[in-house]
PDB file of N, CA and C in Angstrom:
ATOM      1  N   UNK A   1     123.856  88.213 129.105  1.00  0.00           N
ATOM      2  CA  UNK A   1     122.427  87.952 129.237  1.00  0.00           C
ATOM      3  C   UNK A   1     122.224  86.875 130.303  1.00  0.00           C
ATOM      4  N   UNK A   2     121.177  87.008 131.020  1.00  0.00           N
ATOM      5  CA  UNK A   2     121.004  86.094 131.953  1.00  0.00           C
ATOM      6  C   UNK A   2     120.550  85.063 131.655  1.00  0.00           C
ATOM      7  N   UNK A   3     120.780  84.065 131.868  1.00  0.00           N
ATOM      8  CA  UNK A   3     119.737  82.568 131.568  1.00  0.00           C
ATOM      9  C   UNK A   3     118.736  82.241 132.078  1.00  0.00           C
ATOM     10  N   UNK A   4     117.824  81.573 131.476  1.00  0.00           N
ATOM     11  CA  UNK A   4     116.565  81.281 132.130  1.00  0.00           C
ATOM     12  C   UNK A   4     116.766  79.992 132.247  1.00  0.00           C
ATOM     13  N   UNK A   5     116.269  79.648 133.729  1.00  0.00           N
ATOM     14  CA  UNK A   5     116.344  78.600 133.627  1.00  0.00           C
ATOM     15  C   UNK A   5     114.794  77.610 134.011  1.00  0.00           C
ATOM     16  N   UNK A   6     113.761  78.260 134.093  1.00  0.00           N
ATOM     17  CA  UNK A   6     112.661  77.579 133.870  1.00  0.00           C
ATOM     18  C   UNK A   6     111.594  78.130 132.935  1.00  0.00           C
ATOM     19  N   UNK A   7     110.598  77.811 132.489  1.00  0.00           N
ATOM     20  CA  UNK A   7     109.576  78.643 131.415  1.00  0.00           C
ATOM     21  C   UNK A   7     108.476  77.311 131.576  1.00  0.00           C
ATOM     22  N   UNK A   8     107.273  77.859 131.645  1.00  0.00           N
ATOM     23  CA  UNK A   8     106.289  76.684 131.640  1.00  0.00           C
ATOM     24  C   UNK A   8     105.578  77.234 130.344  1.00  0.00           C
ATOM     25  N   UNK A   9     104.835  76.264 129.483  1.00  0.00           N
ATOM     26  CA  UNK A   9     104.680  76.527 128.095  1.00  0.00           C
ATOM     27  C   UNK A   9     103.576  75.127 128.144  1.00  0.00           C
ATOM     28  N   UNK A  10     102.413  75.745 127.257  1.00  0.00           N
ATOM     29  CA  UNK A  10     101.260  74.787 127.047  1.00  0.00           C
ATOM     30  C   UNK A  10     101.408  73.713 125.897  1.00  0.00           C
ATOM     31  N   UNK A  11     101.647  72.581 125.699  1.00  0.00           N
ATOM     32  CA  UNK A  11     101.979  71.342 124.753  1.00  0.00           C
ATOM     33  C   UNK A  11     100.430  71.809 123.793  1.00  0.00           C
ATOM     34  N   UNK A  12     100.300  71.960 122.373  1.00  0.00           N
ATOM     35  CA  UNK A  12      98.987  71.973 121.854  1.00  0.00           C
ATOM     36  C   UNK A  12      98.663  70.317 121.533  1.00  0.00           C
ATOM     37  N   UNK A  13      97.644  70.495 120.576  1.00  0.00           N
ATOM     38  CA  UNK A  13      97.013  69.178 120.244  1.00  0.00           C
ATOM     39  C   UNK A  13      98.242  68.460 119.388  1.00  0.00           C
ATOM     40  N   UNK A  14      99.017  69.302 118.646  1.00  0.00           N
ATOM     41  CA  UNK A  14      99.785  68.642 117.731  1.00  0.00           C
ATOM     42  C   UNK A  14     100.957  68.197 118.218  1.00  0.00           C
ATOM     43  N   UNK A  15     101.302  68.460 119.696  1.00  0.00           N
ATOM     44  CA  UNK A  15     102.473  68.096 120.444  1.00  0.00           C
ATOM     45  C   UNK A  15     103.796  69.471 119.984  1.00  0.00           C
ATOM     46  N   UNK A  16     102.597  70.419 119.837  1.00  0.00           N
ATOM     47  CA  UNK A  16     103.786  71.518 119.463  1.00  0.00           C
ATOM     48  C   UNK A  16     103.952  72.635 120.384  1.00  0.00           C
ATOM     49  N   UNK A  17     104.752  73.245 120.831  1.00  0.00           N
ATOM     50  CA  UNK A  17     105.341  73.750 122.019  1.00  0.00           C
ATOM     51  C   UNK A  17     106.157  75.029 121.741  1.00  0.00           C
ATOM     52  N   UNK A  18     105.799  76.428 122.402  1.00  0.00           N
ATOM     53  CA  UNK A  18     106.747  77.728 121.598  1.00  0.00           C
ATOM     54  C   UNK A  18     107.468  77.841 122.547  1.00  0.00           C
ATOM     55  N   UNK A  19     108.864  78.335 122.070  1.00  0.00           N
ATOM     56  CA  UNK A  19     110.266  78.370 122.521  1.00  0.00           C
ATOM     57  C   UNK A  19     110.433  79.634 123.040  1.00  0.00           C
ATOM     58  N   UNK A  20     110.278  79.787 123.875  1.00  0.00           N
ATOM     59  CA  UNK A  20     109.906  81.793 125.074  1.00  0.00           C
ATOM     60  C   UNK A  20     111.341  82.542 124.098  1.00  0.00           C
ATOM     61  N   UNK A  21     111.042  83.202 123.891  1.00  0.00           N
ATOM     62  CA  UNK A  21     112.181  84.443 122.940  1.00  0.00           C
ATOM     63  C   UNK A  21     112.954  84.796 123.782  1.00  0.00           C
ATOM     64  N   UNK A  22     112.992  84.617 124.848  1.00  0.00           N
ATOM     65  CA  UNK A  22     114.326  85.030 125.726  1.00  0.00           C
ATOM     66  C   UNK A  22     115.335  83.884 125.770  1.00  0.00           C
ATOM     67  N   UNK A  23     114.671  82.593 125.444  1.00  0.00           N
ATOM     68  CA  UNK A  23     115.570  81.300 125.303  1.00  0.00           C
ATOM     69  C   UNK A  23     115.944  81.283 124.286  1.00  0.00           C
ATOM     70  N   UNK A  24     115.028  81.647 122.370  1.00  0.00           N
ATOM     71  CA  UNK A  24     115.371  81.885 121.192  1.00  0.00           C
ATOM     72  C   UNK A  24     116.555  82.841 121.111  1.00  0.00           C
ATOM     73  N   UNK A  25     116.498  83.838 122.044  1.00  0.00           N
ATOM     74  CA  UNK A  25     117.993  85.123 121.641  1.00  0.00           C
ATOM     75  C   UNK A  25     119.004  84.067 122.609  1.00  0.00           C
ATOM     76  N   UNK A  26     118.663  83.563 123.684  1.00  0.00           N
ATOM     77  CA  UNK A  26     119.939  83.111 124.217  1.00  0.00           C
ATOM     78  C   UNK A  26     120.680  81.994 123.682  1.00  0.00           C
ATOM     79  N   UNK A  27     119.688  81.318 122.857  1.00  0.00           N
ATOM     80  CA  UNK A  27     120.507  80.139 121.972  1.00  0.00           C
ATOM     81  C   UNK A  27     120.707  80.248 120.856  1.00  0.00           C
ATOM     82  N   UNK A  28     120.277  81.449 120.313  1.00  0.00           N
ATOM     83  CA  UNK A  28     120.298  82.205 118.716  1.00  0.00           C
ATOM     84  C   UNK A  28     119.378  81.225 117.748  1.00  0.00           C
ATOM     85  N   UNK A  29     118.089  80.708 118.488  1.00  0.00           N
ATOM     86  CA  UNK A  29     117.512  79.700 117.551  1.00  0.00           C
ATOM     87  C   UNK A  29     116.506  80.462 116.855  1.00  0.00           C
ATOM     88  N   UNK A  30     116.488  80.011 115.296  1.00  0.00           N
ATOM     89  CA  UNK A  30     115.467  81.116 114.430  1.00  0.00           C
ATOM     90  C   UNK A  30     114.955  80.627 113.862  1.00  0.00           C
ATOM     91  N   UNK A  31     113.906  80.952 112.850  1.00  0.00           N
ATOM     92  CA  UNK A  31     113.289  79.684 112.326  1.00  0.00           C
ATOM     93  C   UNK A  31     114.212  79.101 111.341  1.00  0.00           C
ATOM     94  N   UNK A  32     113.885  78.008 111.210  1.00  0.00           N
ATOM     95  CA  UNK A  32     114.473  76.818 110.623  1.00  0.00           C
ATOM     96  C   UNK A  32     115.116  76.115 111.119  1.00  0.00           C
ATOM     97  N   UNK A  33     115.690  76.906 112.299  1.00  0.00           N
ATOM     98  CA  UNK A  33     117.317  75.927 113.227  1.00  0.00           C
ATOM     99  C   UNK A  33     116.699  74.797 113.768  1.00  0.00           C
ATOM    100  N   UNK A  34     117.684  73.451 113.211  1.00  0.00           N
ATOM    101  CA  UNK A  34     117.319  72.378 114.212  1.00  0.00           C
ATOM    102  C   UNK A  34     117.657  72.000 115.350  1.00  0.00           C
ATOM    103  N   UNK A  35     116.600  71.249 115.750  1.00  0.00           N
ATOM    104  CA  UNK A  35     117.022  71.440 117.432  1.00  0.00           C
ATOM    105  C   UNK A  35     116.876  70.147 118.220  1.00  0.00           C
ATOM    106  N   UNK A  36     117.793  69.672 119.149  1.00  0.00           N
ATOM    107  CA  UNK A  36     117.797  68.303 119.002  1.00  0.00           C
ATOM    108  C   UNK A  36     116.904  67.935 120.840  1.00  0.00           C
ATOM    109  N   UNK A  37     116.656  66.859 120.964  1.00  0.00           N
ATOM    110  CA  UNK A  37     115.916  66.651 122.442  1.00  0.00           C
ATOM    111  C   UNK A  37     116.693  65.474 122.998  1.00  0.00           C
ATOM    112  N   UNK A  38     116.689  65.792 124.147  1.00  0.00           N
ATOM    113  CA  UNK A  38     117.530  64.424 124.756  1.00  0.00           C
ATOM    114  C   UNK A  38     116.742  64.071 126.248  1.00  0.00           C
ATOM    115  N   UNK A  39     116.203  62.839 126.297  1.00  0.00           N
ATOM    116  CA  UNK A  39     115.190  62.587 127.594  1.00  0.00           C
ATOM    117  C   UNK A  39     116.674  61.774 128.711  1.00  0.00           C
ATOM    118  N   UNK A  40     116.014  62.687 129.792  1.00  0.00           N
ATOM    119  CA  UNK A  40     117.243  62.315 130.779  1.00  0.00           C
ATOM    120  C   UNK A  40     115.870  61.825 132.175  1.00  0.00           C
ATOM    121  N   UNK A  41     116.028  60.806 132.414  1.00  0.00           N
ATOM    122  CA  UNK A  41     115.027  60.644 133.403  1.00  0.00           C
ATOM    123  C   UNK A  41     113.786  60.921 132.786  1.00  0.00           C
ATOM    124  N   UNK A  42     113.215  61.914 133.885  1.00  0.00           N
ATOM    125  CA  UNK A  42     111.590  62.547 133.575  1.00  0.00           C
ATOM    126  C   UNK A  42     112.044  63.952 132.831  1.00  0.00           C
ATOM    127  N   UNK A  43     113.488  64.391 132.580  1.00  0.00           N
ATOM    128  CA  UNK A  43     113.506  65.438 132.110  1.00  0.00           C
ATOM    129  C   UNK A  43     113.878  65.659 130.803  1.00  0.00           C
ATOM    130  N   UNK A  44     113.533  66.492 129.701  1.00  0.00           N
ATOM    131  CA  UNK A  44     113.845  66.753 128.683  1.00  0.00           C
ATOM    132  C   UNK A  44     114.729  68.281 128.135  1.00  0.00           C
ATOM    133  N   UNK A  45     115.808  67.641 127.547  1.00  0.00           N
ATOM    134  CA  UNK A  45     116.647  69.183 127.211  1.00  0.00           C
ATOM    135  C   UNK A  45     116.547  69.338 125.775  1.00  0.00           C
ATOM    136  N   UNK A  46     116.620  70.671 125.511  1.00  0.00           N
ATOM    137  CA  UNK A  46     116.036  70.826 123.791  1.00  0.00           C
ATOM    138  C   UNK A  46     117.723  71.654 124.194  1.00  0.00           C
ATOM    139  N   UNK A  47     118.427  71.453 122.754  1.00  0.00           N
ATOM    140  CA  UNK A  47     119.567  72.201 122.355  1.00  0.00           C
ATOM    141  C   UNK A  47     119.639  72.127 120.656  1.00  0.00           C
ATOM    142  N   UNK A  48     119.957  73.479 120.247  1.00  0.00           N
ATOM    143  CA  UNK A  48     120.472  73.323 119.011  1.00  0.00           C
ATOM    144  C   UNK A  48     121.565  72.518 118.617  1.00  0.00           C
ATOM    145  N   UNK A  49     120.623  71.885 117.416  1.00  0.00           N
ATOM    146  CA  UNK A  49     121.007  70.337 117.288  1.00  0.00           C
ATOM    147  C   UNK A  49     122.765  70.777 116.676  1.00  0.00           C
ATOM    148  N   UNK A  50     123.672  69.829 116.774  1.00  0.00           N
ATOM    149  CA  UNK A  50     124.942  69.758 116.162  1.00  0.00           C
ATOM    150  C   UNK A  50     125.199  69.826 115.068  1.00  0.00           C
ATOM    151  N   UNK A  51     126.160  70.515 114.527  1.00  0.00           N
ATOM    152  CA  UNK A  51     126.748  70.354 113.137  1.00  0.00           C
ATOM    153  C   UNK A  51     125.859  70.652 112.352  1.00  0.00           C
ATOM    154  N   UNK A  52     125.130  71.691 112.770  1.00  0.00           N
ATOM    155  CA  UNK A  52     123.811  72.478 112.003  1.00  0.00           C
ATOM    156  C   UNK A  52     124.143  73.189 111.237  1.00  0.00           C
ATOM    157  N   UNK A  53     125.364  73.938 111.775  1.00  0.00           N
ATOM    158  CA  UNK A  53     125.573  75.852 111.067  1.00  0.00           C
ATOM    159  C   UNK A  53     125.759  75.990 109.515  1.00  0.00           C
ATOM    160  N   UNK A  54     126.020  74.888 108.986  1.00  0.00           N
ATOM    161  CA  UNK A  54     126.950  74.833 107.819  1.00  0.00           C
ATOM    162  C   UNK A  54     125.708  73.442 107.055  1.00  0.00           C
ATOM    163  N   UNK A  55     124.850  73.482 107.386  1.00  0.00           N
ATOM    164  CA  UNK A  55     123.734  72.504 106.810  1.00  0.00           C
ATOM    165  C   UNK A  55     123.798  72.678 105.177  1.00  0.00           C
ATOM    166  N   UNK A  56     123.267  73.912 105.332  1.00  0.00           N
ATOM    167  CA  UNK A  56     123.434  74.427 103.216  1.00  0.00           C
ATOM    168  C   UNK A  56     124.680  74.471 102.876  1.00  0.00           C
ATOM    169  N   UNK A  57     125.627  74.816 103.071  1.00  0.00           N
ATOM    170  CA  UNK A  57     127.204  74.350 102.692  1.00  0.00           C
ATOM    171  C   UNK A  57     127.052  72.763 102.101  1.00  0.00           C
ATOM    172  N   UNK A  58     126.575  72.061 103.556  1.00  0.00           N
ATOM    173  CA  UNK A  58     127.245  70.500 103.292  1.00  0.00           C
ATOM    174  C   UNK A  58     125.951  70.039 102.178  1.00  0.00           C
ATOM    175  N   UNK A  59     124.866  70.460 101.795  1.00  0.00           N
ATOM    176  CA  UNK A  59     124.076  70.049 101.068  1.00  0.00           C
ATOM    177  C   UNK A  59     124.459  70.291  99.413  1.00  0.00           C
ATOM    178  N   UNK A  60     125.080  71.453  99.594  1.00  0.00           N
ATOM    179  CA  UNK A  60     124.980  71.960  98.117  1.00  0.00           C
ATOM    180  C   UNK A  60     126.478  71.304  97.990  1.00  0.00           C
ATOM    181  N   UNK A  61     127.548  70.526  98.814  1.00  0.00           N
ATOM    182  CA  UNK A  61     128.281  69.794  98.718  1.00  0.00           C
ATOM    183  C   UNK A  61     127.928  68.852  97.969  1.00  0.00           C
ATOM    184  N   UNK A  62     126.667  68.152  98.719  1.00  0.00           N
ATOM    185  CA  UNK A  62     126.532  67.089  98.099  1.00  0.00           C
ATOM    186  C   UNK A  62     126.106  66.690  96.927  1.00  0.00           C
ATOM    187  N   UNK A  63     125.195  67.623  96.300  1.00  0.00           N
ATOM    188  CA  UNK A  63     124.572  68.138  95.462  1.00  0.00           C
ATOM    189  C   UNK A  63     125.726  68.094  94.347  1.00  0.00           C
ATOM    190  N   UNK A  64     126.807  69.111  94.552  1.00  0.00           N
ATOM    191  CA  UNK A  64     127.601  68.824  93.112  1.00  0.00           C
ATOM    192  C   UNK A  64     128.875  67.485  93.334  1.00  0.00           C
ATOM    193  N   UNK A  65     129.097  67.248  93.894  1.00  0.00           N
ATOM    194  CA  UNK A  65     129.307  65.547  93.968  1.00  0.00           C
ATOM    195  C   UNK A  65     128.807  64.836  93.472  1.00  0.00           C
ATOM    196  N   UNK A  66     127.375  64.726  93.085  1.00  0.00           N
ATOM    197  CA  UNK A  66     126.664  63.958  92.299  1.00  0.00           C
ATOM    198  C   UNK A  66     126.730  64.110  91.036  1.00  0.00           C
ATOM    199  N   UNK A  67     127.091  63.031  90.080  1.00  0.00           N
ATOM    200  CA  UNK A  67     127.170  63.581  88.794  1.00  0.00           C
ATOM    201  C   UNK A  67     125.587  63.178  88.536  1.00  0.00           C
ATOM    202  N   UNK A  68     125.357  64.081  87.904  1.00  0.00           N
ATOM    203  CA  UNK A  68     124.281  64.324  86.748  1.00  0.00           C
ATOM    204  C   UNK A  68     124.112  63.530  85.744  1.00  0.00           C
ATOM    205  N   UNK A  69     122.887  62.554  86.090  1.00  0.00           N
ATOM    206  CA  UNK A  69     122.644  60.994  84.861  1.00  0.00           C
ATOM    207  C   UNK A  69     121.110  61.679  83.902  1.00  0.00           C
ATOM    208  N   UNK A  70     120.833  63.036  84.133  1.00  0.00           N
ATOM    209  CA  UNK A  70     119.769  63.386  83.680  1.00  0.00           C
ATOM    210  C   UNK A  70     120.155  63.565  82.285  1.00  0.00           C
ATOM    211  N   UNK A  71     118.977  64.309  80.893  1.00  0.00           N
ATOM    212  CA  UNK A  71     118.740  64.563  79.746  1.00  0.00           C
ATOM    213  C   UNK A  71     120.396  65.642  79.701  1.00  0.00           C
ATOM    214  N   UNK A  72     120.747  65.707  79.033  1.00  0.00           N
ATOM    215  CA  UNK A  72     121.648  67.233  78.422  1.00  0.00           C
ATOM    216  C   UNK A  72     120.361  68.272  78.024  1.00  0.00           C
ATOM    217  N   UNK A  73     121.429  69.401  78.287  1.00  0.00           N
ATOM    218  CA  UNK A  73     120.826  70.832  77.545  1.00  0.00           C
ATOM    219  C   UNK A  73     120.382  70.609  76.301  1.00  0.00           C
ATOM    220  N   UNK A  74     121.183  70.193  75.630  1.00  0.00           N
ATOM    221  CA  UNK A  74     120.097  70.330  74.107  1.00  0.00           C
ATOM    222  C   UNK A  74     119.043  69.157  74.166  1.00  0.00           C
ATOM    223  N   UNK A  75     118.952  68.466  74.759  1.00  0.00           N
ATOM    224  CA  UNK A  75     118.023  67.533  74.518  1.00  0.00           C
ATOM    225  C   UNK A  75     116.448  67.894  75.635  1.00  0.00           C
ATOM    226  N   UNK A  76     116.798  68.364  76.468  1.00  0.00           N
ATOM    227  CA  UNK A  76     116.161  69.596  76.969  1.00  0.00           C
ATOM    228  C   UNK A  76     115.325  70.888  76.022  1.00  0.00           C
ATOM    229  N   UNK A  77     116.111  71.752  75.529  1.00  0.00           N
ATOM    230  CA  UNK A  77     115.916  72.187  74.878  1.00  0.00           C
ATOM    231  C   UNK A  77     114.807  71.911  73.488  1.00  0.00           C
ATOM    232  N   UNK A  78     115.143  70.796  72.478  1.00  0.00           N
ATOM    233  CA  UNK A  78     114.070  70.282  71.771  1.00  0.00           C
ATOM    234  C   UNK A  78     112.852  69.775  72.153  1.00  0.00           C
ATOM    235  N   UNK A  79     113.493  69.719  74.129  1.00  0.00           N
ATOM    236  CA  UNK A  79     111.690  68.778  74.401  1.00  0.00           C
ATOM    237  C   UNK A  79     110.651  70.495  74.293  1.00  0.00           C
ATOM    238  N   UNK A  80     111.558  71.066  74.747  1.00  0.00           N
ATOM    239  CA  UNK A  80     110.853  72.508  74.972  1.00  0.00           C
ATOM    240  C   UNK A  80     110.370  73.374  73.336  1.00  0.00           C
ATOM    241  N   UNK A  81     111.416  72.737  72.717  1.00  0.00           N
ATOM    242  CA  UNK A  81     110.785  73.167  71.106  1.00  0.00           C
ATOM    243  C   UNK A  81     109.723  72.672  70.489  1.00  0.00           C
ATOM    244  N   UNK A  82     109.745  71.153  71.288  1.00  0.00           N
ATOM    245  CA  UNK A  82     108.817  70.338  70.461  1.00  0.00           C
ATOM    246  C   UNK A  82     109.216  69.283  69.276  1.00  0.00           C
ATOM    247  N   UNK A  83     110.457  69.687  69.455  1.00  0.00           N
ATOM    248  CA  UNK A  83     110.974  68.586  68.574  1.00  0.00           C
ATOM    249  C   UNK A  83     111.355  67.241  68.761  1.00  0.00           C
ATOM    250  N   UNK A  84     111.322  66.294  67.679  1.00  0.00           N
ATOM    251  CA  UNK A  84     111.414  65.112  68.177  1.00  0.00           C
ATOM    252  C   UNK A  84     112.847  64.513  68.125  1.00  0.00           C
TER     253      UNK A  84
END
């Protein structure tokens, strides 16, 4: 695929800016992918941000690493019965 290497694109009120789909297939960016900016001079480069691919991996890492200081199941359970 060829690269593009310029695209002019209108900034809205919210400072939000669409990513031309020929740059989205060439960098495989989709929604959700983060994407990082780096100001060089007067110029700005947008690249998919690093150490992205594996985001939900390293979350749900972290996630069970954490031990659990919440209620137990049965105590759960009786709030849901109503019991005291």
């Amino acid at each position: 695929m060829r690269g593009i290497t310029e695209a002019h694109m209108r900034v809205t009120s919210k400072g939000q800016v669409t990513i031309p789909i020929e740059i989205r297939h060439q960098l495989d960016i989709r929604a959700e992918t983060e994407v990082e900016f780096e100001v060089v001079g007067n110029v700005v480069h947008l690249r998919k941000a690093r150490g992205t691919e594996d985001r939900g991996k390293r979350v749900l890492a972290q996630l069970l690493a954490t031990p659990y200081a919440g209620p137990s199941t049965e105590a759960l359970m009786a709030l849901t019965r109503g019991e005291e």
